[in-house]
Each structure stands twice: as C-alpha cells, then as structure tokens.
Protein backbone atom coordinates (compact mmCIF):
# COMPACT_ATOMS: atom_id res chain seq x y z
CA UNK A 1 -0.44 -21.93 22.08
CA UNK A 2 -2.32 -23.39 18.74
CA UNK A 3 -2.56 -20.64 15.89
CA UNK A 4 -5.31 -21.48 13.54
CA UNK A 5 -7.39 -19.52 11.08
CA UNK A 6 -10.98 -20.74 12.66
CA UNK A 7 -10.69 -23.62 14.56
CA UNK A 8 -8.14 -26.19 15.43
CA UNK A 9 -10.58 -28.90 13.33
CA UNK A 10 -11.90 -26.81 10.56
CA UNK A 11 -10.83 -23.49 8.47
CA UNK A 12 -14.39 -23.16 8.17
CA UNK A 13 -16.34 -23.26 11.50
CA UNK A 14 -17.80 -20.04 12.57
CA UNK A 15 -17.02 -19.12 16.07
CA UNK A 16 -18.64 -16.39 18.16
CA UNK A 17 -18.32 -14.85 21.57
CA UNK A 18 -22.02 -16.12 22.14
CA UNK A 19 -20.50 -19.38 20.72
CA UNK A 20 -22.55 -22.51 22.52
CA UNK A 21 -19.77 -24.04 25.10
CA UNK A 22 -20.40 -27.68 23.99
CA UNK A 23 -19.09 -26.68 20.30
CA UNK A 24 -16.39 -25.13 21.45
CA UNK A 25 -15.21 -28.01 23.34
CA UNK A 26 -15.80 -30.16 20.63
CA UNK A 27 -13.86 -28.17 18.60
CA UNK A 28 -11.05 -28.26 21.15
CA UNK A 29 -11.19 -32.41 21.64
CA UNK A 30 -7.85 -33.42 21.36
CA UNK A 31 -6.11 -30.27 21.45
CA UNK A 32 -3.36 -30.36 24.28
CA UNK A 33 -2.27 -26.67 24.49
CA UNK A 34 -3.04 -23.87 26.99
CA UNK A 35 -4.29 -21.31 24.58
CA UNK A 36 -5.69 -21.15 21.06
CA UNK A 37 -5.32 -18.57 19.15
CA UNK A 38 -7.75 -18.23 16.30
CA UNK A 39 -9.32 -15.39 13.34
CA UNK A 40 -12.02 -16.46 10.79
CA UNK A 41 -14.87 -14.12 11.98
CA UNK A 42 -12.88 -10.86 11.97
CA UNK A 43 -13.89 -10.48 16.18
CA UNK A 44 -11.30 -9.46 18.81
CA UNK A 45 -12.75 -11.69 21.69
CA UNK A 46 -11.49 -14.04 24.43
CA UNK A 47 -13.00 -16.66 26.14
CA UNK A 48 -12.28 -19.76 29.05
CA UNK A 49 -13.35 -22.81 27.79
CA UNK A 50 -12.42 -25.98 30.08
CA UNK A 51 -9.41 -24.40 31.31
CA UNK A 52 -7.98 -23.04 28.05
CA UNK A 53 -7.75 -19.67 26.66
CA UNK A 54 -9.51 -18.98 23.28
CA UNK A 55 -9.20 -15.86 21.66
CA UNK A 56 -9.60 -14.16 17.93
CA UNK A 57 -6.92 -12.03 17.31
CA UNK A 58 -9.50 -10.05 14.64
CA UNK A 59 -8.47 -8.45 10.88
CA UNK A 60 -5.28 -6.98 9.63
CA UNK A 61 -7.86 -5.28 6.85
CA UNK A 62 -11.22 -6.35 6.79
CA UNK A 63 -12.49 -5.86 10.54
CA UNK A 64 -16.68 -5.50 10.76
CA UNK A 65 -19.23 -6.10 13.73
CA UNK A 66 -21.49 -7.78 12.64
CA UNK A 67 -23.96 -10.67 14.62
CA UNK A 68 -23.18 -13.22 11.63
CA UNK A 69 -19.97 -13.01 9.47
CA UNK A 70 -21.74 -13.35 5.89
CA UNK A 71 -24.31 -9.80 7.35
CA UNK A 72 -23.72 -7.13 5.05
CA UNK A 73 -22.47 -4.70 6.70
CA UNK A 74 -19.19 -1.64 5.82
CA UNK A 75 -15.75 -2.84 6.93
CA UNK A 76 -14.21 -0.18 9.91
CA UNK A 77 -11.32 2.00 8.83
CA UNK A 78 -8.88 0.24 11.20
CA UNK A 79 -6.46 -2.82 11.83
CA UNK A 80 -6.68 -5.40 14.91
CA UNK A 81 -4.48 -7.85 16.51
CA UNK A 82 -2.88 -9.13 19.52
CA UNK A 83 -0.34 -9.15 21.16
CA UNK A 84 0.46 -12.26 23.51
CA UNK A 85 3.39 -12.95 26.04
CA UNK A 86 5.37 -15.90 27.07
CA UNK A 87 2.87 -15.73 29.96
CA UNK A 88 -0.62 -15.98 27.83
CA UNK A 89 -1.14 -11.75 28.71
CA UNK A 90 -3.33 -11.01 26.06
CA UNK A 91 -3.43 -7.45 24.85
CA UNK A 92 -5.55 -6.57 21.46
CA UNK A 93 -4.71 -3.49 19.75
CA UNK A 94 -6.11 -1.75 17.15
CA UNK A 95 -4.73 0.62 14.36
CA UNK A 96 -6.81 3.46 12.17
CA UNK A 97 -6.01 4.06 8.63
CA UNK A 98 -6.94 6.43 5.82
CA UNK A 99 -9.79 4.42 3.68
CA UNK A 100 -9.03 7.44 1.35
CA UNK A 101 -5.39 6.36 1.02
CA UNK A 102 -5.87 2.82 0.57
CA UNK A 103 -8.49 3.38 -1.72
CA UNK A 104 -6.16 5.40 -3.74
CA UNK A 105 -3.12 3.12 -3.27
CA UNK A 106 -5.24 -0.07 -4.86
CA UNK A 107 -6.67 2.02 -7.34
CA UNK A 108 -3.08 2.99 -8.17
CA UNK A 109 -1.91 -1.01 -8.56
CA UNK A 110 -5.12 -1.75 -10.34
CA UNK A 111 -6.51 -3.71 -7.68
CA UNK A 112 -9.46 -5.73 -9.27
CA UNK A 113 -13.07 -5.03 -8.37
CA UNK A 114 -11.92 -2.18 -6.83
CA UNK A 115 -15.75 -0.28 -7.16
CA UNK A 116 -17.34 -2.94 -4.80
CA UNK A 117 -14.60 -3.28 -2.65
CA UNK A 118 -14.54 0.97 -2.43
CA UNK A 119 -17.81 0.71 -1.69
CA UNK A 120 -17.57 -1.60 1.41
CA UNK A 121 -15.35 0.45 3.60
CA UNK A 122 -17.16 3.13 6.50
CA UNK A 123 -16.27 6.82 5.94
C-alpha cells in the first residue's frame, strides 16, 4: 500500500469519487503497489482503478461534503478514518465529538482565529 496526502504525483491534485478514470490512472503511472491510500479532499471513498484499490481515508478534524473542496460549506462534528488489514479489508469509521468542547478547549490555548474557525463547525 502507498500512503499519500492527495496523490502519489502531487500533494495538490483534487480527487473525487466522480473522479474521470483516465486521471486517475495517470496519476497512478508508475505506481507498483496494490492499494493507495490517499486524503486531500476530506472524502471517505473507495474506488478500482486498473486493478488497484484507491481509497481516502477522510479528516481526523475537518471532515465536510461538499461537491468541490474549496465550496463553503460547515465542517461535521465528527472524525473519519480507516482502518485497513494485512489483507486490503477496508473498514472506515467515524467518531462524533463535542464542537462545544473543542471550541472551548482552543479557546482555552488561545488558538488563533478562533471566531472564523468557531464559526465553521455544524451545530
């Protein structure tokens, strides 16, 4: 498995379940692994793409559902990830957490530009 934050060729690239296949392979040329294991877009999705796995694991903190990745929209009050196995099983998971609480935690370390970061989260 290749871990990557967007794609195995750029940190950048925006990747989506609706994701054309050609980019995807082109973003896979060279790439000699069964499974790639990517974030960037704050998605939990999976996909086949010439044989290979590719899958974003989604956001620790920031998760959204939005169409695009720079559409405003409020972050969700919960974490994702995955789990994977020796044997490429795939599982995501996904945590809830008190916006309340973290709000009050950052405020309580200062966190900068706390207002417009307050004012992201969904209640």
């Amino acid at each position: 498995m290749l871990c990557c934050h967007a794609t195995p060729v750029s940190n950048e690239d925006v990747i989506l379940p609706g994701t054309e296949p050609a980019e995807l392979e082109r973003a896979l040329v060279n790439v000699e692994t069964t499974a790639v294991a990517a974030g960037h877009v704050h998605l939990q999705w999976l996909r086949r793409v010439n044989g290979k796995l590719w899958f974003c694991v989604g956001s620790v903190g920031l998760v959204y559902e939005a169409r695009q990745p720079v559409d405003p929209v409020p972050f969700l009050p919960w974490s994702e990830y995955a789990i994977v196995t020796d044997d490429l099983e795939i599982s995501f998971r996904r945590v809830p957490f008190d916006v309340e609480e973290l709000i009050a935690a950052a405020n309580a370390a200062d966190f900068p530009h706390l207002d417009h970061w307050a004012a992201t989260w969904q209640r």
